[in-house]
Protein backbone atom coordinates (compact mmCIF):
# COMPACT_ATOMS: atom_id res chain seq x y z
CA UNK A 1 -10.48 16.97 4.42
CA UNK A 2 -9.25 15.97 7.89
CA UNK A 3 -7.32 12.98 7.89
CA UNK A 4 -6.11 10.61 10.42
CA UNK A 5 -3.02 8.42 9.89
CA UNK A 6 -3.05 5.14 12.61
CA UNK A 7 0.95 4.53 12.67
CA UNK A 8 3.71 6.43 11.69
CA UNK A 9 6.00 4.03 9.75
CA UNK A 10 7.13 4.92 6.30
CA UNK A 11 3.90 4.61 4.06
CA UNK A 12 2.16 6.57 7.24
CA UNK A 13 4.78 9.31 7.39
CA UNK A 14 4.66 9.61 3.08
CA UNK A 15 0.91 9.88 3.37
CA UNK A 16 0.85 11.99 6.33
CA UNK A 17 3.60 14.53 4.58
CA UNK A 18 1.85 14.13 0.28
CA UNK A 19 -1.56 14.74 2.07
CA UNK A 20 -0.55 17.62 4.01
CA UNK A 21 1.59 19.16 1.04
CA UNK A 22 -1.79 18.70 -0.81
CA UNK A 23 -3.94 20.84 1.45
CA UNK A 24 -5.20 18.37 3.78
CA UNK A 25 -5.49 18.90 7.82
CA UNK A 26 -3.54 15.63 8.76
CA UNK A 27 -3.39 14.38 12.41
CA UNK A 28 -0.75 11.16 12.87
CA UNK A 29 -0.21 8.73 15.62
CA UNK A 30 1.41 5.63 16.75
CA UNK A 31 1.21 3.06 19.58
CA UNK A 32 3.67 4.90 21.88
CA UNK A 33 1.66 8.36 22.30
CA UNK A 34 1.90 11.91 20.60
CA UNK A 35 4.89 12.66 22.82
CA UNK A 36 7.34 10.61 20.68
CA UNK A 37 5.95 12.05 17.19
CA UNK A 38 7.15 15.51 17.95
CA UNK A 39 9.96 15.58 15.68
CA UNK A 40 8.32 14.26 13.22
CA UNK A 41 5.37 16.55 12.69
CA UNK A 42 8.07 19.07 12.81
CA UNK A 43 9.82 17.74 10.32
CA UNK A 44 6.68 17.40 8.54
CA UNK A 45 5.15 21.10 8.48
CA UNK A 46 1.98 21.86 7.20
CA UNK A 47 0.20 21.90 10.56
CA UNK A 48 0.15 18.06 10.88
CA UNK A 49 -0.81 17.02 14.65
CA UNK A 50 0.26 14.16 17.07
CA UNK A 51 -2.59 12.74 18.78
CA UNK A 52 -3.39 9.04 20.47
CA UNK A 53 -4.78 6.31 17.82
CA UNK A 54 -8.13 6.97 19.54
CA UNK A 55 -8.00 10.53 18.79
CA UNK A 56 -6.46 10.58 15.46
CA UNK A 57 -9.17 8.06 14.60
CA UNK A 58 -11.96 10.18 16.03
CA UNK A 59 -9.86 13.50 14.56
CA UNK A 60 -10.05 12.17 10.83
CA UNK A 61 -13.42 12.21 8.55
CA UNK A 62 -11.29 9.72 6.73
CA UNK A 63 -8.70 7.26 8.20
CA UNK A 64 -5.79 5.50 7.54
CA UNK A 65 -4.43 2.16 8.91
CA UNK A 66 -1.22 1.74 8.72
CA UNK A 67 -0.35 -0.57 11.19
CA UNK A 68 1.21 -3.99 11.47
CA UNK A 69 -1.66 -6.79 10.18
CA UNK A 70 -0.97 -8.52 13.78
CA UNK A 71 -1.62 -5.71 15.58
CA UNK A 72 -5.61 -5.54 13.90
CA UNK A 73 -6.97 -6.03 17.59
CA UNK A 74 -5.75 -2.47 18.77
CA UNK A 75 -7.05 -0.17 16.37
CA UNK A 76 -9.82 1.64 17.60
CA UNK A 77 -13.08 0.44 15.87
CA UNK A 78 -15.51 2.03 17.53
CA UNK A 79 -13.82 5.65 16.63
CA UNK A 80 -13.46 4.51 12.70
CA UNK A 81 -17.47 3.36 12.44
CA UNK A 82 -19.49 5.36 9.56
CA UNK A 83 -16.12 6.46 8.43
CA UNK A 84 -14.00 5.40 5.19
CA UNK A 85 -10.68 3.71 6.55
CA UNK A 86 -7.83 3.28 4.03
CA UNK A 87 -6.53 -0.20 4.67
CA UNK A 88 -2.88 -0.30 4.23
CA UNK A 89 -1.91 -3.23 6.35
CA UNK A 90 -0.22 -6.43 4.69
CA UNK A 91 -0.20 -9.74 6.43
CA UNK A 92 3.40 -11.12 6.77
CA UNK A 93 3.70 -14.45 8.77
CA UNK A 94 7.05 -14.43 9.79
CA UNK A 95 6.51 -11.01 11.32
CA UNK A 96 2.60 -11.03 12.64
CA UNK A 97 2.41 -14.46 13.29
CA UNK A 98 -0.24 -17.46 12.63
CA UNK A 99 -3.52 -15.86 12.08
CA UNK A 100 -6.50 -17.90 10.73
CA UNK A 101 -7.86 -15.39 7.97
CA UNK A 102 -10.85 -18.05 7.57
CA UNK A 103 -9.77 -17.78 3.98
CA UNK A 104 -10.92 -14.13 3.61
CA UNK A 105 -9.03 -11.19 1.92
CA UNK A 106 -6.45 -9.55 4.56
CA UNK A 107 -8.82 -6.25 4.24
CA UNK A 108 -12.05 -8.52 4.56
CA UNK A 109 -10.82 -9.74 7.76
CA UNK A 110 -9.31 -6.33 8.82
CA UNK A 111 -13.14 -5.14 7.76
CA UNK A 112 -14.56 -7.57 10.12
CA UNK A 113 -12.61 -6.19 13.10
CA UNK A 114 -14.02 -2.62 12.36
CA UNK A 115 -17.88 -3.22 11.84
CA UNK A 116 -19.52 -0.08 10.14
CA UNK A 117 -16.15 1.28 8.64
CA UNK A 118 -16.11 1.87 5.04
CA UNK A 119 -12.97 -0.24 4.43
CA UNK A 120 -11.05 0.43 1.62
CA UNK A 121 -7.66 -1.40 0.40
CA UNK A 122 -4.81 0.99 -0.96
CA UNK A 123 -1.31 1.69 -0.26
CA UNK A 124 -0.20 -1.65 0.15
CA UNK A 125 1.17 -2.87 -3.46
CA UNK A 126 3.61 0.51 -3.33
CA UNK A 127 7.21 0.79 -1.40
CA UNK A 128 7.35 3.24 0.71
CA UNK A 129 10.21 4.93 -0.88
CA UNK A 130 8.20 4.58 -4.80
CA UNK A 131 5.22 6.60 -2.52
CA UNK A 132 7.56 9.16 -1.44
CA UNK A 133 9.40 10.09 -4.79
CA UNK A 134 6.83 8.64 -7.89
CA UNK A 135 4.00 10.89 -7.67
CA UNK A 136 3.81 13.76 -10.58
CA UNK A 137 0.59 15.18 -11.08
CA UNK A 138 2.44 16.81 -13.93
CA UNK A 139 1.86 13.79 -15.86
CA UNK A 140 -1.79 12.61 -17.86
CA UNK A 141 -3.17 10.44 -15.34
CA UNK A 142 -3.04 7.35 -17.23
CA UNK A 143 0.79 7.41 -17.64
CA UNK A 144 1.15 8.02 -13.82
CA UNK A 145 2.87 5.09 -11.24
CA UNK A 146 -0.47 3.24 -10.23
CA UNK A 147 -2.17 2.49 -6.64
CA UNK A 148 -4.84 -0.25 -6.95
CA UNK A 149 -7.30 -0.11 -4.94
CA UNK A 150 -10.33 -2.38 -3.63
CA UNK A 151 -13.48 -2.27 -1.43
CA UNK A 152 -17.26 -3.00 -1.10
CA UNK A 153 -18.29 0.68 -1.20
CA UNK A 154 -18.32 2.30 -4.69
CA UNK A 155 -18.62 6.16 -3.31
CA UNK A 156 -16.07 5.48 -0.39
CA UNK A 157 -13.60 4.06 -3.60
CA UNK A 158 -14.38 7.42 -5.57
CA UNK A 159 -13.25 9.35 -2.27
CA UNK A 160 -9.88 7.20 -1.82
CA UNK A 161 -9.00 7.64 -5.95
CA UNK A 162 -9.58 11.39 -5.53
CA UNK A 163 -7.04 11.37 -2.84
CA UNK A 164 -4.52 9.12 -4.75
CA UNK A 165 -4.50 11.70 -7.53
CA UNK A 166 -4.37 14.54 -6.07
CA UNK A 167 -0.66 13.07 -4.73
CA UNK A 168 0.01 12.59 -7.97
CA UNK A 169 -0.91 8.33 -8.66
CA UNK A 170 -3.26 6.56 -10.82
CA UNK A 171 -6.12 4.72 -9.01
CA UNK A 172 -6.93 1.39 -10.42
CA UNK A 173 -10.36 -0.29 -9.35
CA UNK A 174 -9.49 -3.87 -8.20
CA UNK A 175 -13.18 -4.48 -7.16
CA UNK A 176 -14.23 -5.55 -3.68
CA UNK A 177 -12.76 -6.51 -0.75
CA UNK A 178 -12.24 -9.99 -1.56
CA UNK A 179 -10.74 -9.21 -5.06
CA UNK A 180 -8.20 -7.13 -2.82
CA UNK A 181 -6.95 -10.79 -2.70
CA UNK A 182 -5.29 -9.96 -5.84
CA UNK A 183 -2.94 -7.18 -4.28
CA UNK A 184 -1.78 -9.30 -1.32
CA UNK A 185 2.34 -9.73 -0.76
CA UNK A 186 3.20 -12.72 -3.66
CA UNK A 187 0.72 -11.53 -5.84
CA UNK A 188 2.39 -10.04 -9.85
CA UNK A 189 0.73 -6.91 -8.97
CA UNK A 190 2.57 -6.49 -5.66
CA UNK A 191 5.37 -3.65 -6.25
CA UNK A 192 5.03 -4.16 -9.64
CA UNK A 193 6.17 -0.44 -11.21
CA UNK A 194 3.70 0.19 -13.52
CA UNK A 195 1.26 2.56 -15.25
CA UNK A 196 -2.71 2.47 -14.94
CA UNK A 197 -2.85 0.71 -18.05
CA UNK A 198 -0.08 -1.86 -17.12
CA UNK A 199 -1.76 -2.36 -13.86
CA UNK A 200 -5.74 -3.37 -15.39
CA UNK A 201 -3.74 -5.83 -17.87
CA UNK A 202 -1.86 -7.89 -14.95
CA UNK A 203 -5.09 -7.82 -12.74
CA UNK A 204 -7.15 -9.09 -15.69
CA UNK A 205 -5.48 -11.86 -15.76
CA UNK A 206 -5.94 -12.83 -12.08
């Protein structure tokens, strides 16, 4: 699959380097241009590209945010329309400022920035470090370090787990978008380091 990674902070360098290891054709960006990612898709092997947001966006049939929440108003929507978009971004006041969710879901509101994307929350309960060294797809699936994950779009959800265990996680259906309220920073699932099992339990109770 080709993938497109918006950002290149830690969760979008682990993806961009566990997707790539895993066979995928993985194009990265960030705000300041493909010049300054050199390096780092050095560093990274596996043919991953630098490109613009705009192009990495148009570049993947599957895309990742990983951006700050605040910046929501730069990513390029119209490239990401029709396509699933991973949803990594988590909204932290003191850092993005005041934004007025209208009491929707951070991903509902990122959703509503990027009409026709197939939005799908992931990536954002997990340290970036836990995504870099806790995968084993050694292990049964169920005893794996688990990635909830949440979104209105049941076959865009089936493509997302796919991808979350082939990099050696456990995919945990959190339901839809607004249920990906239950993931959000504060929340007992947040960083929690815990199985797929573990994971169901705590968001049962939510």
């Amino acid at each position: 699959m080709k993938i497109g990674i918006l950002g290149a902070g830690h969760i979008g360098k682990a993806l961009a380097r566990l997707l790539a290891e895993a066979g995928h054709d993985v194009g990265i960006s960030n705000s300041r241009g493909p010049d300054t990612l050199r390096d780092l898709v050095e560093k990274i092997g596996h043919g991953v590209k630098a490109y613009t947001n705009e192009d990495a966006a148009r570049f993947g049939e599957l895309v990742i945010e990983t951006v700050p929440f605040g910046n929501y108003a730069d990513l390029p929507a119209v490239q990401m329309k029709d396509k699933i978009v991973i949803d990594t971004a988590n909204y932290y006041p003191q850092r993005d400022g005041d934004i007025d969710l209208g009491g929707l879901s951070e991903s509902a509101f990122m959703a509503r920035h990027m009409p026709g994307a197939r939005v799908v929350k992931a990536f954002n309960a997990i340290q970036a470090a836990h995504l870099e060294t806790l995968g084993d797809t050694s292990k049964p699936v169920e005893e794996r370090r688990a990635i909830p994950i949440a979104s209105d779009d049941a076959e865009a959800k089936a493509v997302v787990q796919k991808l979350i265990e082939e990099i050696g996680f456990a995919a945990v259906d959190n339901g839809d978008l607004e249920h990906s309220k239950n993931q959000q920073p504060g929340t007992p699932i947040y960083g929690a380091e815990v199985n797929a099992q573990q994971t169901r339990e705590i968001l049962e109770k939510r």
